[in-house]
C-alpha atoms as a PDB file:
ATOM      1  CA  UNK A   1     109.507 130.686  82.681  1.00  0.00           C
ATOM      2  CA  UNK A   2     109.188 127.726  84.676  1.00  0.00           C
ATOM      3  CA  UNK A   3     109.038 127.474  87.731  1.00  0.00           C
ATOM      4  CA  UNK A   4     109.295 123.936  89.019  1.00  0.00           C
ATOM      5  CA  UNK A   5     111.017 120.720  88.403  1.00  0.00           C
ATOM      6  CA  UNK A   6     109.746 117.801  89.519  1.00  0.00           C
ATOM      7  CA  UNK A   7     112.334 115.777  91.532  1.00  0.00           C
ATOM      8  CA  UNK A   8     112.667 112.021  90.755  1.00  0.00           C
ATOM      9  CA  UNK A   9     111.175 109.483  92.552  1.00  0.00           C
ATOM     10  CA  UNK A  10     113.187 107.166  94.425  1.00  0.00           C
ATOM     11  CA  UNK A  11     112.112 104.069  94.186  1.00  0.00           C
ATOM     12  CA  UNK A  12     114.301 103.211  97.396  1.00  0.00           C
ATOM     13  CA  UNK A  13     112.847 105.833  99.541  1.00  0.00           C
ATOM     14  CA  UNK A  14     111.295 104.407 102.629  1.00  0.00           C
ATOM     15  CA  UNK A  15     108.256 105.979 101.354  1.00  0.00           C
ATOM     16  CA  UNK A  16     108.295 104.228  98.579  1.00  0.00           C
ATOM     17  CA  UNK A  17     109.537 100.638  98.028  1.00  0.00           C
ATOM     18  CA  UNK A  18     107.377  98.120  97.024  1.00  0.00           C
ATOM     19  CA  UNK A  19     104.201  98.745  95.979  1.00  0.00           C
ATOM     20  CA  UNK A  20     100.685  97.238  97.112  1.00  0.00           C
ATOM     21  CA  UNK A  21      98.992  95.184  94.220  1.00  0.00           C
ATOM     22  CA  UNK A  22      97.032  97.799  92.188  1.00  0.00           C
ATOM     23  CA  UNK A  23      93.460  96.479  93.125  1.00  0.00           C
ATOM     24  CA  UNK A  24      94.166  97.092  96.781  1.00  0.00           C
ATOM     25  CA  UNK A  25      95.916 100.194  95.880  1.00  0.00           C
ATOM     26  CA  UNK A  26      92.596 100.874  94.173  1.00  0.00           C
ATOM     27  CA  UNK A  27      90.572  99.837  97.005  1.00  0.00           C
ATOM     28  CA  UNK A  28      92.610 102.341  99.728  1.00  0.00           C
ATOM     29  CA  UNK A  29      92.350 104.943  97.307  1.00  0.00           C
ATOM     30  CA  UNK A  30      88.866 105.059  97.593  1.00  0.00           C
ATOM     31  CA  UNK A  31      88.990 104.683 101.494  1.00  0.00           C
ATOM     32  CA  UNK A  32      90.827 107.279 101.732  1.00  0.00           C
ATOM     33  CA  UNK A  33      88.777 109.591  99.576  1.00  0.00           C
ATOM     34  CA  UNK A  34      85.502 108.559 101.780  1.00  0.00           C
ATOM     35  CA  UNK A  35      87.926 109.598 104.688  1.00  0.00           C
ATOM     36  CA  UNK A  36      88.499 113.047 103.431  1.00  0.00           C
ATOM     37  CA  UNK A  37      84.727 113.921 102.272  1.00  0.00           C
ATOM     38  CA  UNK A  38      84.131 112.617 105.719  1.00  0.00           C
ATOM     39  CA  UNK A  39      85.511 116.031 107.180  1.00  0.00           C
ATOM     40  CA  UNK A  40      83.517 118.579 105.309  1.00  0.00           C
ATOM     41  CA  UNK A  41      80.796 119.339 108.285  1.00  0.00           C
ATOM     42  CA  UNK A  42      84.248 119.145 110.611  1.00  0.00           C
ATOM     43  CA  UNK A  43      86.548 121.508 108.171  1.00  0.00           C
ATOM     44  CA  UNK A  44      83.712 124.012 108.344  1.00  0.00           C
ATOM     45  CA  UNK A  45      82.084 123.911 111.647  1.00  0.00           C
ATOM     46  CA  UNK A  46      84.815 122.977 114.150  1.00  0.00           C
ATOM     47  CA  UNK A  47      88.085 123.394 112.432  1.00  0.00           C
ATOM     48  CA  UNK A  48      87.318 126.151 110.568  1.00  0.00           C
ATOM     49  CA  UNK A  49      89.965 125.202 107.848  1.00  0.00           C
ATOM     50  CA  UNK A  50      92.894 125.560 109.259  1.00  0.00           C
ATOM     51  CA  UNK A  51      94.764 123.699 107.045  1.00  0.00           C
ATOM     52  CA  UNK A  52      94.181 126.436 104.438  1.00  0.00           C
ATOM     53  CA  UNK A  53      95.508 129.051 107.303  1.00  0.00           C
ATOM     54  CA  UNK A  54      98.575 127.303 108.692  1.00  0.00           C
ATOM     55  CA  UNK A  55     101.662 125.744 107.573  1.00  0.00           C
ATOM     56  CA  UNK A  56     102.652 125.557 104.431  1.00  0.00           C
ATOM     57  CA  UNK A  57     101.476 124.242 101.073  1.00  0.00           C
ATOM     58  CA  UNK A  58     103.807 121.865  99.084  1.00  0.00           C
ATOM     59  CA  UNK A  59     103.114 123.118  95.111  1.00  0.00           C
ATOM     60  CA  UNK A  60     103.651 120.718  92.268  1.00  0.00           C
ATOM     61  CA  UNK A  61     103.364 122.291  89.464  1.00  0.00           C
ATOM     62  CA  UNK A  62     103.103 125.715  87.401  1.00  0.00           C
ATOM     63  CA  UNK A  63      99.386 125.424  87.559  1.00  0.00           C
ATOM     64  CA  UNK A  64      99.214 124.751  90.865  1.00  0.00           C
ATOM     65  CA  UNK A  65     101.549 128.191  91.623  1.00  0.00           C
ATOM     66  CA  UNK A  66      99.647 130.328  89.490  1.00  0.00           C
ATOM     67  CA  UNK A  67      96.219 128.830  91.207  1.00  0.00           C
ATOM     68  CA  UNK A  68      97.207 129.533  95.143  1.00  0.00           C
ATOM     69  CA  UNK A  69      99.465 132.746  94.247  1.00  0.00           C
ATOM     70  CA  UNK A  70      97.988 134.245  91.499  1.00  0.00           C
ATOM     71  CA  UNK A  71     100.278 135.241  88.111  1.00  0.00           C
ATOM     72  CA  UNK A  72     100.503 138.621  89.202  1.00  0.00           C
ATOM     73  CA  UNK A  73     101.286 138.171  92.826  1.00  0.00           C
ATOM     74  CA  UNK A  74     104.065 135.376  92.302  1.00  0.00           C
ATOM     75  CA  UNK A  75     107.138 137.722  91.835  1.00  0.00           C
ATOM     76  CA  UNK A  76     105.627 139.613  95.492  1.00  0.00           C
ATOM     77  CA  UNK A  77     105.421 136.314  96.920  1.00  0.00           C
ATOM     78  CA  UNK A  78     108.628 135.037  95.599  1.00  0.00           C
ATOM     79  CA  UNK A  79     110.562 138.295  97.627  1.00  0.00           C
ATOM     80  CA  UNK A  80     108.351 138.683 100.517  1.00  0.00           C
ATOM     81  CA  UNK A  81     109.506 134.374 101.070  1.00  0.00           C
ATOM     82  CA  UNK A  82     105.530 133.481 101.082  1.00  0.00           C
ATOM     83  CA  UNK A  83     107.080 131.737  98.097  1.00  0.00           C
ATOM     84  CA  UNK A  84     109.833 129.479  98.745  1.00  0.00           C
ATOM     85  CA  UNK A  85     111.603 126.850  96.264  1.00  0.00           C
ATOM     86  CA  UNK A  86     112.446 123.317  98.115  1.00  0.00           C
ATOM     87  CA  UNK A  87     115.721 121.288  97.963  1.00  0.00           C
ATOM     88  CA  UNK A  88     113.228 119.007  95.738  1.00  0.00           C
ATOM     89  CA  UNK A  89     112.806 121.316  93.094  1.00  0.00           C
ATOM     90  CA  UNK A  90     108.934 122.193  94.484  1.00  0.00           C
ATOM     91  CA  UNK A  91     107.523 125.321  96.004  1.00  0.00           C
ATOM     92  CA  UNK A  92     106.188 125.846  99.412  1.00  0.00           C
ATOM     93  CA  UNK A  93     103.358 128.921 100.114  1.00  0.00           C
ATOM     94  CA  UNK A  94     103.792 129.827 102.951  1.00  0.00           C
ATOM     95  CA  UNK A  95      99.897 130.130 104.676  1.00  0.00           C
ATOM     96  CA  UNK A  96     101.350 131.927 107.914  1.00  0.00           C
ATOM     97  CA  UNK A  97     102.156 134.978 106.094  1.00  0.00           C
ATOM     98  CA  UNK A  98      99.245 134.801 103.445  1.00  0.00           C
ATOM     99  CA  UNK A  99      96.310 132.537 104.196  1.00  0.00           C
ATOM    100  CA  UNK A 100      95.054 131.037 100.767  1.00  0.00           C
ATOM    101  CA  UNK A 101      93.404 133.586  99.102  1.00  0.00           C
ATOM    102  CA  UNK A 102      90.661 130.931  98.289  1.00  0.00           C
ATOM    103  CA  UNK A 103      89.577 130.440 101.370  1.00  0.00           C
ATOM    104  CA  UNK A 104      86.218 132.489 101.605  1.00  0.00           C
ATOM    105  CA  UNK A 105      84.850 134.164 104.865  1.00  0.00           C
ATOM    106  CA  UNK A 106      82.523 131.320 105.428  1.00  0.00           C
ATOM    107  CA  UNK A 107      84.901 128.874 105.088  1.00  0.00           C
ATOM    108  CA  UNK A 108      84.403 127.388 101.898  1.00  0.00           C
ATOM    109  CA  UNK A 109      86.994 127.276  99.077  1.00  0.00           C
ATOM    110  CA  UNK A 110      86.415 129.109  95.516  1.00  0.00           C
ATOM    111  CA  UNK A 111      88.718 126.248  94.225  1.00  0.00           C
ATOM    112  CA  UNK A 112      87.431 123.233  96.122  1.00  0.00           C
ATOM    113  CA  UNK A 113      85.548 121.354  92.614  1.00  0.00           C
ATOM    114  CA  UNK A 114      88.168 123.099  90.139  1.00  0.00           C
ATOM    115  CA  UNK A 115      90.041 120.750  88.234  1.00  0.00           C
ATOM    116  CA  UNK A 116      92.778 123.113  89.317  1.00  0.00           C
ATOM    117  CA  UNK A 117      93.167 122.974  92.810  1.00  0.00           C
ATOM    118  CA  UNK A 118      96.125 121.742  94.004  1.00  0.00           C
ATOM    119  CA  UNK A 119      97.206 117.861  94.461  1.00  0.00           C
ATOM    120  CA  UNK A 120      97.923 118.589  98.149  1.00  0.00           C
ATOM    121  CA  UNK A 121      94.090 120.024  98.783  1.00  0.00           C
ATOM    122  CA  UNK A 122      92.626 117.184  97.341  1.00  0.00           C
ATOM    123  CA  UNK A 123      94.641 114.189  98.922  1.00  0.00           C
ATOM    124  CA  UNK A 124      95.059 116.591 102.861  1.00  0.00           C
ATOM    125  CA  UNK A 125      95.008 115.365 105.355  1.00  0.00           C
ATOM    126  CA  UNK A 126      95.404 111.773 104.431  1.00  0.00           C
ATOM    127  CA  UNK A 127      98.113 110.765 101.761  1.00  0.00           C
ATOM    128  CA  UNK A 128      98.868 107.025  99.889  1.00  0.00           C
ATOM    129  CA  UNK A 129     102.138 106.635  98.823  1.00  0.00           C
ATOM    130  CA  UNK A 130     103.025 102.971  97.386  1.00  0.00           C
ATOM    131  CA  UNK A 131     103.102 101.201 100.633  1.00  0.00           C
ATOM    132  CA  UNK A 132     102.500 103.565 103.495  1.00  0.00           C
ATOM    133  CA  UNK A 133      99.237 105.788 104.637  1.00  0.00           C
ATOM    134  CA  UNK A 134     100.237 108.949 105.681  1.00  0.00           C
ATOM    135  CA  UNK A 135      98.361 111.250 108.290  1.00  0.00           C
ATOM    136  CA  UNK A 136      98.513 114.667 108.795  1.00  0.00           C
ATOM    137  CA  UNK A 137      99.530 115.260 112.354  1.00  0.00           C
ATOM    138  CA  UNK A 138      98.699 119.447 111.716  1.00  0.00           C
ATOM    139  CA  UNK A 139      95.255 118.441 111.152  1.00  0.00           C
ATOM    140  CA  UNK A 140      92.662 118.517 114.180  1.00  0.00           C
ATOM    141  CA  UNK A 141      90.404 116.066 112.954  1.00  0.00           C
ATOM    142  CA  UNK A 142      94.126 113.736 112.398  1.00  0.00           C
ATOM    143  CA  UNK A 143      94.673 114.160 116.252  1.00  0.00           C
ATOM    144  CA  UNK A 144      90.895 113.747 117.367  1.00  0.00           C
ATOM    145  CA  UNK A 145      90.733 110.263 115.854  1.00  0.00           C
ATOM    146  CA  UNK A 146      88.098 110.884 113.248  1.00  0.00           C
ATOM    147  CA  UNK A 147      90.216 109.321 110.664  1.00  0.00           C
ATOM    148  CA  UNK A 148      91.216 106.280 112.555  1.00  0.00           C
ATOM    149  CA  UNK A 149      88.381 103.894 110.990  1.00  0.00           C
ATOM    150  CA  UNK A 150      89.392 104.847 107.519  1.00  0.00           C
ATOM    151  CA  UNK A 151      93.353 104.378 108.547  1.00  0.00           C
ATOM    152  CA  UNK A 152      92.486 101.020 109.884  1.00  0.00           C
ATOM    153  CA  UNK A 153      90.758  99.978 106.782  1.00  0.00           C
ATOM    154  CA  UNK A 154      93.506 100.985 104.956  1.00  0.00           C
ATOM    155  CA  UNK A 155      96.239  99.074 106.914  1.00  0.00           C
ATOM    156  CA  UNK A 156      94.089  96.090 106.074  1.00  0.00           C
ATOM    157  CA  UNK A 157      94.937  96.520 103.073  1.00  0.00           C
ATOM    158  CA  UNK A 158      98.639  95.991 103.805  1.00  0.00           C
ATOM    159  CA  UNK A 159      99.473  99.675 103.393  1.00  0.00           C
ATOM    160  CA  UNK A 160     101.951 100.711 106.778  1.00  0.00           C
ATOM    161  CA  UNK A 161     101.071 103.828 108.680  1.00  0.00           C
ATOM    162  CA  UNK A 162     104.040 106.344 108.449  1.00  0.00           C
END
């Protein structure tokens, strides 16, 4: 059965349009993935990963379903609404009503160096999309300005903040 459809892009979408050159687009990329290793020490000892506790979790794929909800808990999940399909096609898992059961007592994810952990755990909280940097306004270390370096760097790079 599947389970998700993958929308198609709009290349009109305001967070779309047109794209940074790909060596710059290169160059953010990495930026931002120095940002996010940036936060482990703050995930773990002053967070205390709340992004894996609260909100919700925007699913791309089969995989990534079966990984946070596991095969046999999707059809529980799917009735209980901790499970929910988007206009998009995507699902959301919902964290209020089940944290992710990856998420270990001493804050550290089972998942975190699998090749299968979701798209939205790797790229949280800071997200490239062709022209526009995207912060996560849920996440503490967003609001406390520990990204804001990295963000600047970015915008250098001709990428908008959105």
């Amino acid at each position: 059965m599947t389970i998700i459809n993958p929308p198609p892009i709009n290349p009109n979408s305001p967070i779309q349009g047109n794209p940074i050159d790909e060596n710059k687009t290169l160059i953010a990329k990495e930026i931002a993935q120095k940002a996010r290793e940036s936060l482990s020490n703050y995930c773990i000892n002053i967070c205390g990963a709340k992004c894996c506790k609260v909100g919700k979790l925007l699913l791309q794929t089969n995989q990534e379903v079966e990984t946070i909800s596991g095969v046999e808990h999707i059809g529980k999940f799917i009735e209980d609404k901790t499970l929910e399909r988007t206009q998009n096609g995507f699902m959301t898992y919902n964290l209020e009503k089940e944290p992710c059961r990856h998420l270990k007592e001493n804050v550290f994810c089972s998942i975190h160096k699998s090749d299968k952990k979701p798209i939205i755990c790797n790229d949280y909280p800071l997200f490239l999309t062709k022209k526009y940097v995207i912060a996560s306004q849920q996440c503490p270390a967003v609001v406390g300005g520990e990204l804001n370096t990295y963000i600047k760097e970015i915008k250098k790079l001709g990428y908008k903040e959105f």
